[in-house]
PDB file of N, CA and C in Angstrom:
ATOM      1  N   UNK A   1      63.642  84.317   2.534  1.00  0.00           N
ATOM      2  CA  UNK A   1      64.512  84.103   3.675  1.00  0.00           C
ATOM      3  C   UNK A   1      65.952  83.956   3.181  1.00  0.00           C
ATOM      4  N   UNK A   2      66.300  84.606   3.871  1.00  0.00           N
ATOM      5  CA  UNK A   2      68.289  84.829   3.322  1.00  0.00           C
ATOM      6  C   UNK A   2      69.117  83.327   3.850  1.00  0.00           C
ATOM      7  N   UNK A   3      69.777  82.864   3.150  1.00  0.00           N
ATOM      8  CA  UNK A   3      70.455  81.854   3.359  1.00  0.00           C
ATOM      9  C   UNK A   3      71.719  81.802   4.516  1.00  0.00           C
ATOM     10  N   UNK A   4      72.106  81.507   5.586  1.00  0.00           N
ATOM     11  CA  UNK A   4      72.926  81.712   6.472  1.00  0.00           C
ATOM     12  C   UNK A   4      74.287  81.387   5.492  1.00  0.00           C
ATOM     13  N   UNK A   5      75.270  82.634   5.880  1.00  0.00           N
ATOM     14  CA  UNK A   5      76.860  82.179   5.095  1.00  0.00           C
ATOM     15  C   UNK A   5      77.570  81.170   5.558  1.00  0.00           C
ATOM     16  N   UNK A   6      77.138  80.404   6.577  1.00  0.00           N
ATOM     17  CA  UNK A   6      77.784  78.822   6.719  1.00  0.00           C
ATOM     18  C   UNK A   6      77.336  78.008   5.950  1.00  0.00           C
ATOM     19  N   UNK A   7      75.905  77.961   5.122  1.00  0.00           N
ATOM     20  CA  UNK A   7      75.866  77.184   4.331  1.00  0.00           C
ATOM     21  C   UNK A   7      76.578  77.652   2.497  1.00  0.00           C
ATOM     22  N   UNK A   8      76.959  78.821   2.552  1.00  0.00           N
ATOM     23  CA  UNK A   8      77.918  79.052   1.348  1.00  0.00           C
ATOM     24  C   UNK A   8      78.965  78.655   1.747  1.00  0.00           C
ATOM     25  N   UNK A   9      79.404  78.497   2.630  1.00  0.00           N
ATOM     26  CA  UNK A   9      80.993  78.232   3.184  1.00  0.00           C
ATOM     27  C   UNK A   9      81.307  76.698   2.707  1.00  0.00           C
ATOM     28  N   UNK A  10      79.763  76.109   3.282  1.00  0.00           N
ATOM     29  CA  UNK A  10      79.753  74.215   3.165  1.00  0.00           C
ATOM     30  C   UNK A  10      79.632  74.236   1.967  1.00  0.00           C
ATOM     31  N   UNK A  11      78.988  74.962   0.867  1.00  0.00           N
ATOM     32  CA  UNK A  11      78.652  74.822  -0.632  1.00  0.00           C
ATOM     33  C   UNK A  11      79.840  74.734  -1.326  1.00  0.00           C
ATOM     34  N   UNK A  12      80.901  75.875  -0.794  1.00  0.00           N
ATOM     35  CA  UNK A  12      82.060  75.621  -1.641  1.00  0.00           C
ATOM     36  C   UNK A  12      83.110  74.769  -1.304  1.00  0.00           C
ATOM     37  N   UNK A  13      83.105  74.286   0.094  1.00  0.00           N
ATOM     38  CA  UNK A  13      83.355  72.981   0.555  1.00  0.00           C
ATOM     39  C   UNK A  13      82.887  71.811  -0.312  1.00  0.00           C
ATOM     40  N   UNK A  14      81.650  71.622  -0.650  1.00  0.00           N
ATOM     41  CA  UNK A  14      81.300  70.477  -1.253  1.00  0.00           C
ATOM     42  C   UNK A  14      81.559  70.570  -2.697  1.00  0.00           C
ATOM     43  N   UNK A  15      81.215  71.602  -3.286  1.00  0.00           N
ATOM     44  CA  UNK A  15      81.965  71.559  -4.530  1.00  0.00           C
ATOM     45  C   UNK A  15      83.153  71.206  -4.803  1.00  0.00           C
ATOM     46  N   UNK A  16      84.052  71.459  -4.229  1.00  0.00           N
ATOM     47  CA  UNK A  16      85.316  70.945  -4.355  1.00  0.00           C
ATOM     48  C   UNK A  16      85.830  69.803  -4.053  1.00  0.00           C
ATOM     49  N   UNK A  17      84.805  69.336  -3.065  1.00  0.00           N
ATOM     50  CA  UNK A  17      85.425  67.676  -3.030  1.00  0.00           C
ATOM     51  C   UNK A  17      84.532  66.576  -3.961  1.00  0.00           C
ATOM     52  N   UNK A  18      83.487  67.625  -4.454  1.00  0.00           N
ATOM     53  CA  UNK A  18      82.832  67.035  -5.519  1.00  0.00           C
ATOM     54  C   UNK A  18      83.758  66.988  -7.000  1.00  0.00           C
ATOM     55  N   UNK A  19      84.747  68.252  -7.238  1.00  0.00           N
ATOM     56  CA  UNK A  19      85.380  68.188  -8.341  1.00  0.00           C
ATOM     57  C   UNK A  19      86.888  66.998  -7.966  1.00  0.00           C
ATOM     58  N   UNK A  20      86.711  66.875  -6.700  1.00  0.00           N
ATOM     59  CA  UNK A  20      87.883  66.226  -6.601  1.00  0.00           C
ATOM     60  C   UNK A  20      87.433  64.627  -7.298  1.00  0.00           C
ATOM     61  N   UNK A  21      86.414  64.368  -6.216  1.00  0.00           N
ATOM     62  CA  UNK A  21      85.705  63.001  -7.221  1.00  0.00           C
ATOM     63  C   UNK A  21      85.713  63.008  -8.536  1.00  0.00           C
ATOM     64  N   UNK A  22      85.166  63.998  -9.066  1.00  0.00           N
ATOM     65  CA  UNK A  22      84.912  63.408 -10.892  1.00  0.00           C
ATOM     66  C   UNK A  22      85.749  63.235 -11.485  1.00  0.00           C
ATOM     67  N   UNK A  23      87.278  64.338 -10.932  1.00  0.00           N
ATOM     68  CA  UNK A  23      88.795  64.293 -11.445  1.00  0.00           C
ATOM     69  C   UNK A  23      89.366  63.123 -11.285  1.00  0.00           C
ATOM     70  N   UNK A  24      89.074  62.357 -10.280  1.00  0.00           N
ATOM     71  CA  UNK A  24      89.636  61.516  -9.804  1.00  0.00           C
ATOM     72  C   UNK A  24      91.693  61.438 -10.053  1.00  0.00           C
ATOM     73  N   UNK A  25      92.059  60.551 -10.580  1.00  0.00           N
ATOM     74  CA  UNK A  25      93.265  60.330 -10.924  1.00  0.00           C
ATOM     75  C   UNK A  25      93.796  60.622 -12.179  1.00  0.00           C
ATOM     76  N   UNK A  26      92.394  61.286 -13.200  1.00  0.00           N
ATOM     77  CA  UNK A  26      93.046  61.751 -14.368  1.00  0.00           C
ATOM     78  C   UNK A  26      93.924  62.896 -14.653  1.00  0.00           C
ATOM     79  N   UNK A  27      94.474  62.533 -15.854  1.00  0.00           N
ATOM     80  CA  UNK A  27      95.376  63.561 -16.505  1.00  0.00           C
ATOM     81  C   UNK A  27      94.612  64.583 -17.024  1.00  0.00           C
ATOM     82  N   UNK A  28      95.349  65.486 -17.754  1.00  0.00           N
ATOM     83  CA  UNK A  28      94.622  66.533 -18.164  1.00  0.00           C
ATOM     84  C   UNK A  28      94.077  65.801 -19.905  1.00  0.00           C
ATOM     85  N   UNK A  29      94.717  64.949 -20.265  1.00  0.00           N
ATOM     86  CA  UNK A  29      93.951  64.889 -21.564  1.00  0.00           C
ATOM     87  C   UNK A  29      92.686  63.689 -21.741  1.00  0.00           C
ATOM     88  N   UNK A  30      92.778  62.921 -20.313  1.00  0.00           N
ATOM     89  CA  UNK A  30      91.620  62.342 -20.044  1.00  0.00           C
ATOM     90  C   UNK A  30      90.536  62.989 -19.542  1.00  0.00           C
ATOM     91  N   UNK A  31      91.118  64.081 -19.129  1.00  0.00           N
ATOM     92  CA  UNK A  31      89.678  64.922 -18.567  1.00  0.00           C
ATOM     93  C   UNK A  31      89.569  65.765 -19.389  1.00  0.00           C
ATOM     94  N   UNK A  32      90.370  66.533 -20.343  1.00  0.00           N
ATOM     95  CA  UNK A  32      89.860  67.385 -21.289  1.00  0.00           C
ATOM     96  C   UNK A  32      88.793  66.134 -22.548  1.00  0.00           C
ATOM     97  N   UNK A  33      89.031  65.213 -22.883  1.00  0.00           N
ATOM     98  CA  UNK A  33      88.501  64.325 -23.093  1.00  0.00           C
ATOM     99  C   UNK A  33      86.713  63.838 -22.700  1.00  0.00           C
ATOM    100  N   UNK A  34      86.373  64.013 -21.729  1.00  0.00           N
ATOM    101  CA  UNK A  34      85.544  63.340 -20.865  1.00  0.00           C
ATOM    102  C   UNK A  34      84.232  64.298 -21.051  1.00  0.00           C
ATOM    103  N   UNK A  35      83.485  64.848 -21.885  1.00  0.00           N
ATOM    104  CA  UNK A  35      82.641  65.551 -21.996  1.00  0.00           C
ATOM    105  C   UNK A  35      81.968  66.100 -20.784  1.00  0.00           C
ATOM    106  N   UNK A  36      81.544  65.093 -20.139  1.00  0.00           N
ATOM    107  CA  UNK A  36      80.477  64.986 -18.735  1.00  0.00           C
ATOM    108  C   UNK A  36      81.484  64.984 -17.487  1.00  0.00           C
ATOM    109  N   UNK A  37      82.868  64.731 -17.817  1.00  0.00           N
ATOM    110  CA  UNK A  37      83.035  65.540 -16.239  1.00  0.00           C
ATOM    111  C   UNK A  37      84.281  66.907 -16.327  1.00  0.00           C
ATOM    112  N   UNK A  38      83.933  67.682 -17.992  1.00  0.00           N
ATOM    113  CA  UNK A  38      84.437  68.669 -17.860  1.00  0.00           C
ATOM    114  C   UNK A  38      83.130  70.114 -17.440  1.00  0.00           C
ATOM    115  N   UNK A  39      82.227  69.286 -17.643  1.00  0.00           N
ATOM    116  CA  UNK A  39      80.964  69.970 -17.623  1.00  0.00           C
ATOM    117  C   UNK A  39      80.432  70.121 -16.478  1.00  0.00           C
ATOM    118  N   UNK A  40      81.277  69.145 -15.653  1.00  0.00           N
ATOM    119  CA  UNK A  40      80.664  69.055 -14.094  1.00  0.00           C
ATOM    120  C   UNK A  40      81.282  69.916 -13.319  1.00  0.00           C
ATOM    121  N   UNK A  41      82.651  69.457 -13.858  1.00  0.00           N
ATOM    122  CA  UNK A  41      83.486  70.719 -13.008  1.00  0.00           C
ATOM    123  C   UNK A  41      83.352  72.050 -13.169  1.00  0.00           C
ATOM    124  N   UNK A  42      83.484  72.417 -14.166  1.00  0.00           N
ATOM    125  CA  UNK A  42      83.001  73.735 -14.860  1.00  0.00           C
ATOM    126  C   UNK A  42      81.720  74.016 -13.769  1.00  0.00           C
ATOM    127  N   UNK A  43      80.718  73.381 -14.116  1.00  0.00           N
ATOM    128  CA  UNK A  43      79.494  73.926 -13.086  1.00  0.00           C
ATOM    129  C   UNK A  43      79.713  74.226 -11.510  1.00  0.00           C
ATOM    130  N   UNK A  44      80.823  72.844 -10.974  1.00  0.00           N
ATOM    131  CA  UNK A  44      80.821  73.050  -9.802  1.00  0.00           C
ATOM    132  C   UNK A  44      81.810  74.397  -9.392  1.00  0.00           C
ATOM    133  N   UNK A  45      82.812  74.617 -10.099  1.00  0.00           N
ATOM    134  CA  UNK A  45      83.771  75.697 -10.570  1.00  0.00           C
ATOM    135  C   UNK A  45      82.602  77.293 -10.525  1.00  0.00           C
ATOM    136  N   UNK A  46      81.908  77.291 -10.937  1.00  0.00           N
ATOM    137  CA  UNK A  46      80.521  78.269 -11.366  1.00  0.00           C
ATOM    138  C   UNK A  46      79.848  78.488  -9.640  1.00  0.00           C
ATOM    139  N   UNK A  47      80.012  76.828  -9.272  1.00  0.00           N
ATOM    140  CA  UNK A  47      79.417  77.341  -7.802  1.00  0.00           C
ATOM    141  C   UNK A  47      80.352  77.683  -6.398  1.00  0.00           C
ATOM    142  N   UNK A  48      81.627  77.660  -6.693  1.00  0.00           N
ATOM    143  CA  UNK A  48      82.311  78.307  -5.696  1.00  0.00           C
ATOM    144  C   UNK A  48      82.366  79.729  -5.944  1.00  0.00           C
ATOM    145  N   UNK A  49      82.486  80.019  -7.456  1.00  0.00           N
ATOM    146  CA  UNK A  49      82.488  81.864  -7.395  1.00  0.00           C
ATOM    147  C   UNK A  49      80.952  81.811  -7.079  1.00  0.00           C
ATOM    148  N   UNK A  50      79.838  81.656  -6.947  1.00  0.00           N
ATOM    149  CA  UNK A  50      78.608  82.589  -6.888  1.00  0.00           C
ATOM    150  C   UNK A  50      78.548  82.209  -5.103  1.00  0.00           C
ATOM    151  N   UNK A  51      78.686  80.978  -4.496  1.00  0.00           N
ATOM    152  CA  UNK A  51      78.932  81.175  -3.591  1.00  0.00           C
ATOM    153  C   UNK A  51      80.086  81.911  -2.114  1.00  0.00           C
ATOM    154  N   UNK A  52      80.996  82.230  -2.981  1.00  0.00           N
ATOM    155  CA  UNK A  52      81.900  82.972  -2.559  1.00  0.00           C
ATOM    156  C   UNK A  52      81.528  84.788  -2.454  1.00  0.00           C
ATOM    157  N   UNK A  53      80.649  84.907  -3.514  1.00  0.00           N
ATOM    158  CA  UNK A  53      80.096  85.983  -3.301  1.00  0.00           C
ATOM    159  C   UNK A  53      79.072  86.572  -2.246  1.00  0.00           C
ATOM    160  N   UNK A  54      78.865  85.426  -1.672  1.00  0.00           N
ATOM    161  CA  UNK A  54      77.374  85.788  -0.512  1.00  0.00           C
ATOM    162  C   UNK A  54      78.379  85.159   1.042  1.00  0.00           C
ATOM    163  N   UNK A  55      79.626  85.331   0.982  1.00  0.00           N
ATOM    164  CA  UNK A  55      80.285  85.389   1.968  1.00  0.00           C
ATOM    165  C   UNK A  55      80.583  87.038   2.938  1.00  0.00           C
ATOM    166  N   UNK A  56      80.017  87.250   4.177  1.00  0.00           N
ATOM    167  CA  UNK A  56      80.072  88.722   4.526  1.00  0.00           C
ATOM    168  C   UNK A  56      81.557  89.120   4.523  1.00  0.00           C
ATOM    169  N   UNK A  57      81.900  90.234   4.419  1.00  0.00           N
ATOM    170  CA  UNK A  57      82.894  91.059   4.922  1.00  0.00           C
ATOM    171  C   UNK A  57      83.602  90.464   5.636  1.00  0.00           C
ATOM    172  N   UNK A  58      82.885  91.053   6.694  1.00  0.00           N
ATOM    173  CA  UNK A  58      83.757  90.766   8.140  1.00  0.00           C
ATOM    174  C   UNK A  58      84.226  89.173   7.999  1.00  0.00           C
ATOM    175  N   UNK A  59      83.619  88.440   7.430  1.00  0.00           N
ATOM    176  CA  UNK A  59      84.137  87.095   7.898  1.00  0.00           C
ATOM    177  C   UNK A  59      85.561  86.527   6.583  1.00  0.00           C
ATOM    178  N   UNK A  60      85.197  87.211   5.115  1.00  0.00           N
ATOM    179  CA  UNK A  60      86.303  87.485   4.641  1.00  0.00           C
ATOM    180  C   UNK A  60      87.508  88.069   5.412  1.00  0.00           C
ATOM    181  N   UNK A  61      87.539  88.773   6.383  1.00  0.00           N
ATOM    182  CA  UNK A  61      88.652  89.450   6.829  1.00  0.00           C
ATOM    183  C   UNK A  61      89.666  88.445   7.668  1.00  0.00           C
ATOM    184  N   UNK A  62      88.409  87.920   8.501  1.00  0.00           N
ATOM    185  CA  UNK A  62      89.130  86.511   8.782  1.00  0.00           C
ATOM    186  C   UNK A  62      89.636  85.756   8.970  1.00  0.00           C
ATOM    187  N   UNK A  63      89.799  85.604   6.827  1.00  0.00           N
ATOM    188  CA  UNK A  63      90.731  84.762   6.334  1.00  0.00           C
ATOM    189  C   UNK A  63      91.072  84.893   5.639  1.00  0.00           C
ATOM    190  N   UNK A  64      92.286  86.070   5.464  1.00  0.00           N
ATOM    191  CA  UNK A  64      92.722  86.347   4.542  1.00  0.00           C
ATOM    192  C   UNK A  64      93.670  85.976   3.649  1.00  0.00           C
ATOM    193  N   UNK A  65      94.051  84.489   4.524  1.00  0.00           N
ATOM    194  CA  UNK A  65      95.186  83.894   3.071  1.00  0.00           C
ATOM    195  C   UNK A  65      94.088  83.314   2.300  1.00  0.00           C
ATOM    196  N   UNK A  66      93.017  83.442   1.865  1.00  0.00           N
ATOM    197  CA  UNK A  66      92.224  83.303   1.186  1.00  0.00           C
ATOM    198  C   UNK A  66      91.612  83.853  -0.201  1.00  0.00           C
ATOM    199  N   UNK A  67      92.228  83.435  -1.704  1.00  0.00           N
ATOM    200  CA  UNK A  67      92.048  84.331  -2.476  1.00  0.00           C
ATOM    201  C   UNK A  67      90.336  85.120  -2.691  1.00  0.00           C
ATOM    202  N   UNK A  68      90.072  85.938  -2.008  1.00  0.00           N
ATOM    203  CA  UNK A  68      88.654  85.996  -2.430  1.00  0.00           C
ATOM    204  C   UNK A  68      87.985  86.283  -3.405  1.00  0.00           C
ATOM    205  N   UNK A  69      88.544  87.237  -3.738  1.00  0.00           N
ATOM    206  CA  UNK A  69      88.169  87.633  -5.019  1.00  0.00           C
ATOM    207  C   UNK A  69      88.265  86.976  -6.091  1.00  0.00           C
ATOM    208  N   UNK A  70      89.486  86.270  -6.411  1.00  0.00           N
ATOM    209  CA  UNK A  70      89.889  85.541  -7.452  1.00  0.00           C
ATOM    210  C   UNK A  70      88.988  84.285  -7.242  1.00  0.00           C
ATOM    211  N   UNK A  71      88.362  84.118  -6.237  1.00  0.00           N
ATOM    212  CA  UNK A  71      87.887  82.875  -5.897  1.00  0.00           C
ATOM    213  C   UNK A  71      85.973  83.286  -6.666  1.00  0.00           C
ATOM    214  N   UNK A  72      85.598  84.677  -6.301  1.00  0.00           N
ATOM    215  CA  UNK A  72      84.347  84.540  -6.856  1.00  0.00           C
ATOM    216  C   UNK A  72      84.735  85.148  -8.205  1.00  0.00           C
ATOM    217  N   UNK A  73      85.675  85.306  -8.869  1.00  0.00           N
ATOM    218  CA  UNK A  73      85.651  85.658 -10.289  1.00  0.00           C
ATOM    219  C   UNK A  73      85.989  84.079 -11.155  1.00  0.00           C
ATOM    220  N   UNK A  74      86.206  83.140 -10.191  1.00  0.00           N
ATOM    221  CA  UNK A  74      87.013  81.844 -11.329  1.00  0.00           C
ATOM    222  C   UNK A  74      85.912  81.527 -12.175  1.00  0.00           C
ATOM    223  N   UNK A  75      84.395  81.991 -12.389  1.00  0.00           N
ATOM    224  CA  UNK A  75      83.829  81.208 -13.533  1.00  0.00           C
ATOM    225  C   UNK A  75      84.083  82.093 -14.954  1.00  0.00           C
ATOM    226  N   UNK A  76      84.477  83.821 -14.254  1.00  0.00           N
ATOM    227  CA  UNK A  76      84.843  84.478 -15.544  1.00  0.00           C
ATOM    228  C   UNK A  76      86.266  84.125 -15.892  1.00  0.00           C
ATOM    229  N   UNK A  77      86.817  83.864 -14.972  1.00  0.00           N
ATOM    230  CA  UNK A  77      88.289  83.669 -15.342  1.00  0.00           C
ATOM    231  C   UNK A  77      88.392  82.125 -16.673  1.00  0.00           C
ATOM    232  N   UNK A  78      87.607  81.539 -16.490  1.00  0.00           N
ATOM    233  CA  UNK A  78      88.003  80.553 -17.295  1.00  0.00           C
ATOM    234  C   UNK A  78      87.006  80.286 -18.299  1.00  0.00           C
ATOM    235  N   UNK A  79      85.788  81.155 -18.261  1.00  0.00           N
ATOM    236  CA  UNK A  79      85.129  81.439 -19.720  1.00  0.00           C
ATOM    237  C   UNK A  79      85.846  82.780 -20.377  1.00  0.00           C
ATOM    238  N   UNK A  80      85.804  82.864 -21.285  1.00  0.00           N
ATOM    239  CA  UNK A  80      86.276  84.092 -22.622  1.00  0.00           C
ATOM    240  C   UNK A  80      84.896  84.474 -23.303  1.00  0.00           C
ATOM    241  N   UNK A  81      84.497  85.534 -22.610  1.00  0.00           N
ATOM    242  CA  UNK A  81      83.436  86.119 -23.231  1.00  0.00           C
ATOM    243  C   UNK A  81      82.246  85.203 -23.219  1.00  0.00           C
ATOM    244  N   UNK A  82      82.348  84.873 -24.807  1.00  0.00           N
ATOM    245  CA  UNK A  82      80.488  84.124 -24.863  1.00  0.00           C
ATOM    246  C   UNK A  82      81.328  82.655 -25.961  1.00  0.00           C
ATOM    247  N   UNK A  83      82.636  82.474 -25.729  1.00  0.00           N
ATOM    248  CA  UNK A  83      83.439  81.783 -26.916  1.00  0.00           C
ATOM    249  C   UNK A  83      83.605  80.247 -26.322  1.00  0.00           C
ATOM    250  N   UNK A  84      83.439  80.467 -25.172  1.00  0.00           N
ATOM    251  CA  UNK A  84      84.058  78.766 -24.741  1.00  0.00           C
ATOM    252  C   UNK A  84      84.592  79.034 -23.416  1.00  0.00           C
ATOM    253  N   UNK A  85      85.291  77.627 -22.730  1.00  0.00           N
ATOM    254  CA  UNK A  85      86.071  77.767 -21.497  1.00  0.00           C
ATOM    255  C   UNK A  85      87.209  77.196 -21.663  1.00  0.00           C
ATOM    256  N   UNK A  86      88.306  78.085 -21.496  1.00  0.00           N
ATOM    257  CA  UNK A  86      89.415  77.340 -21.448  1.00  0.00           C
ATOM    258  C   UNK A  86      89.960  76.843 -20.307  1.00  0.00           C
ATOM    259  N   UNK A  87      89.829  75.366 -20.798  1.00  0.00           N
ATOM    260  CA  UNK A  87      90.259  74.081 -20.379  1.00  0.00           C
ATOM    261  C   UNK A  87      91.531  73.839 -19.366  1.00  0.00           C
ATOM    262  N   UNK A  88      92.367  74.259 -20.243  1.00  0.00           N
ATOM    263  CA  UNK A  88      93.900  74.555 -19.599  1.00  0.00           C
ATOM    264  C   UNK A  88      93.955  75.341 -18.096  1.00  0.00           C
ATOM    265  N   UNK A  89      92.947  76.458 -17.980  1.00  0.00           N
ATOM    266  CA  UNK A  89      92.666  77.174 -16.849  1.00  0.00           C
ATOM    267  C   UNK A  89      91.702  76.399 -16.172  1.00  0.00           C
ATOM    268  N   UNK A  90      90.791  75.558 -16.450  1.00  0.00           N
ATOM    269  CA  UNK A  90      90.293  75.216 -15.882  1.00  0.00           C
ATOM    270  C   UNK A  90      91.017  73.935 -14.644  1.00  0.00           C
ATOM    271  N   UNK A  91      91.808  73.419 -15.907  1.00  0.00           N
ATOM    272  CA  UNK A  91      92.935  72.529 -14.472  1.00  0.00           C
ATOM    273  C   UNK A  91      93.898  73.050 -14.254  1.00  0.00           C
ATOM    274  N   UNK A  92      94.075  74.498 -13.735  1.00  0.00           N
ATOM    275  CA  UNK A  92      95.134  74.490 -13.069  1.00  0.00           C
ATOM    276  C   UNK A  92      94.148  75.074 -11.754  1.00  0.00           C
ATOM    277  N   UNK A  93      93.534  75.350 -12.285  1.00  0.00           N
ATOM    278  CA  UNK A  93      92.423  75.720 -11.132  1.00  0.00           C
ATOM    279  C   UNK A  93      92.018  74.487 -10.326  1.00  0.00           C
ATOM    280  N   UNK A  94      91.467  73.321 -10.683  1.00  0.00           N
ATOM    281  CA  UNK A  94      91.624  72.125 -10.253  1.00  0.00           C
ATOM    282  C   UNK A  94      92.854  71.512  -9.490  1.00  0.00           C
ATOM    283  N   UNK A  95      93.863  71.495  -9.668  1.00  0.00           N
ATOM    284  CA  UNK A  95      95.166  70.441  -9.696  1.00  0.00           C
ATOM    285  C   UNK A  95      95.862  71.644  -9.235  1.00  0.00           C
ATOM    286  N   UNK A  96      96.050  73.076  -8.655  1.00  0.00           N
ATOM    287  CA  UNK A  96      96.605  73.988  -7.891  1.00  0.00           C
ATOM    288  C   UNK A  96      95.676  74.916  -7.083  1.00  0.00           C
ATOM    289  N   UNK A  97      94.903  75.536  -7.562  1.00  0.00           N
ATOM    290  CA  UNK A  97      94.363  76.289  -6.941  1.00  0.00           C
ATOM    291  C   UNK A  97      93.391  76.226  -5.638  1.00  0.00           C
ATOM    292  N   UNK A  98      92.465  74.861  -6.221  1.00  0.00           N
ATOM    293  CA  UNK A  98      91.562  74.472  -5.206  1.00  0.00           C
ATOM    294  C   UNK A  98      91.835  73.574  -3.759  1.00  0.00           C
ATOM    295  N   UNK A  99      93.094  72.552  -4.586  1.00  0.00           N
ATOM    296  CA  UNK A  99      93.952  71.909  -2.871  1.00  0.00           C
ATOM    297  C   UNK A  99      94.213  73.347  -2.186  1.00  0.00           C
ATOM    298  N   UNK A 100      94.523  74.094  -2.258  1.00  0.00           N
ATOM    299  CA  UNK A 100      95.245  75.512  -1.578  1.00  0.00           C
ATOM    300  C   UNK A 100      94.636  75.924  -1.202  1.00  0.00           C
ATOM    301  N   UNK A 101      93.096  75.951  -1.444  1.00  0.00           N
ATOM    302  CA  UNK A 101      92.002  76.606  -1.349  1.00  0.00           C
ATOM    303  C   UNK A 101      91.228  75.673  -0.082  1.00  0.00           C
ATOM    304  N   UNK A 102      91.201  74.594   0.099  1.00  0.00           N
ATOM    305  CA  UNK A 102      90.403  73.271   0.534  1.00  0.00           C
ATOM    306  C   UNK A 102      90.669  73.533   2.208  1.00  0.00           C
ATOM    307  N   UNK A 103      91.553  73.495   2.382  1.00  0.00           N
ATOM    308  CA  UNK A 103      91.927  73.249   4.032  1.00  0.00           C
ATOM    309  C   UNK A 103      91.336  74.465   4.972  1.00  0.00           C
ATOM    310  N   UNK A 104      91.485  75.794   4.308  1.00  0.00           N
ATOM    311  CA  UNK A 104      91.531  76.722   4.750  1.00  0.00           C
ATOM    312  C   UNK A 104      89.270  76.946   5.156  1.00  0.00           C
ATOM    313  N   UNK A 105      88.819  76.235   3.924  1.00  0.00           N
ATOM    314  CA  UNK A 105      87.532  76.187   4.024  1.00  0.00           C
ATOM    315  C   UNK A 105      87.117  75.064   4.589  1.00  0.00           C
ATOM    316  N   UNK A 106      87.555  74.125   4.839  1.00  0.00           N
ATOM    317  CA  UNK A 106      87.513  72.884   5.767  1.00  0.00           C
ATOM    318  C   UNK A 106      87.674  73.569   7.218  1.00  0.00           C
ATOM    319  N   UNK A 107      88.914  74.368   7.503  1.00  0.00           N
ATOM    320  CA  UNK A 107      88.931  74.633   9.275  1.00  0.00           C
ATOM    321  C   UNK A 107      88.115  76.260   8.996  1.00  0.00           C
ATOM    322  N   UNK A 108      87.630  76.677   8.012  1.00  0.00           N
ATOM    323  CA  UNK A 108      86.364  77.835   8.632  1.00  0.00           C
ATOM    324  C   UNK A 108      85.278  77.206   9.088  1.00  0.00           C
ATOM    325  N   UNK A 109      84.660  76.026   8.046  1.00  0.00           N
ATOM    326  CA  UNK A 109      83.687  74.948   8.783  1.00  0.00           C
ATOM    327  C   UNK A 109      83.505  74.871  10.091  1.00  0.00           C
ATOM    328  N   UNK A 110      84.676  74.041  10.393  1.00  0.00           N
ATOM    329  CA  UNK A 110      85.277  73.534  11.605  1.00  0.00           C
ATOM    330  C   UNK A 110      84.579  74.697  12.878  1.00  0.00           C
ATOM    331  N   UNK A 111      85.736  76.224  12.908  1.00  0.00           N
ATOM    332  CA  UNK A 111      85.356  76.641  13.401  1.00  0.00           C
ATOM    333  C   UNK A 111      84.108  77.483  13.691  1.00  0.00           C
ATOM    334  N   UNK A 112      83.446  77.473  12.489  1.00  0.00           N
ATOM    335  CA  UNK A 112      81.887  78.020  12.457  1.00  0.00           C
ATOM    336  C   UNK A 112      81.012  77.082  13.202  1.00  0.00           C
ATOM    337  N   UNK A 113      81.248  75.905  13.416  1.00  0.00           N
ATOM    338  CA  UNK A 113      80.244  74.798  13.897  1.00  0.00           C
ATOM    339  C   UNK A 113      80.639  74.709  15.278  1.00  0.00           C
ATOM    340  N   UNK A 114      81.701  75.415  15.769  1.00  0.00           N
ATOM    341  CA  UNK A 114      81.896  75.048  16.978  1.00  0.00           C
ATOM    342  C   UNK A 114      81.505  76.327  18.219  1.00  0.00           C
TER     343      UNK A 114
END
């Protein structure tokens, strides 16, 4: 049974306010630091691109101040091959990309439920 795309919509909704939690108020060298919640983010980071991918067309069209693409490529964007993840990309992706990203998937919610 195929998963309805409102619940990818809420997935990458929750991921992100899940990375917002683990980030909490740190800096970047407390969180590059933090083994277990660079690992979290990273994963949750992993689940906005795979869920961004099972978003239809038509409903991408939408919303198009919405990076989409860049949005289901961010787990390649911030691994390098088979070498590691860089870190540095990983918070700017955090601490710019995803506030920018947040509202816009908060009022698709919104209006999908209504």
């Amino acid at each position: 049974m195929k998963r309805e795309f409102k619940l990818f919509i809420k997935d990458i909704f929750e991921a992100i306010e899940n990375i917002e939690y683990f980030v909490g108020n740190m800096d970047f060298n407390e969180f590059y630091a933090d083994d277990k919640t660079r690992s979290a983010v990273v994963w949750k980071i992993g689940i906005v691109g795979e869920a961004t991918k099972n978003i239809p067309k038509k409903v991408r069209e939408n919303y198009k101040e919405l990076p989409w693409r860049e949005m289901a490529r961010m787990r390649d964007k911030i691994s390098h091959f088979y070498f590691g993840v860089d870190y540095k990309i990983v918070w700017e992706v955090v601490k710019k990309r995803l506030p920018e990203i947040k509202p816009v998937i908060q009022k698709m919610l919104k209006e999908i439920e209504e």
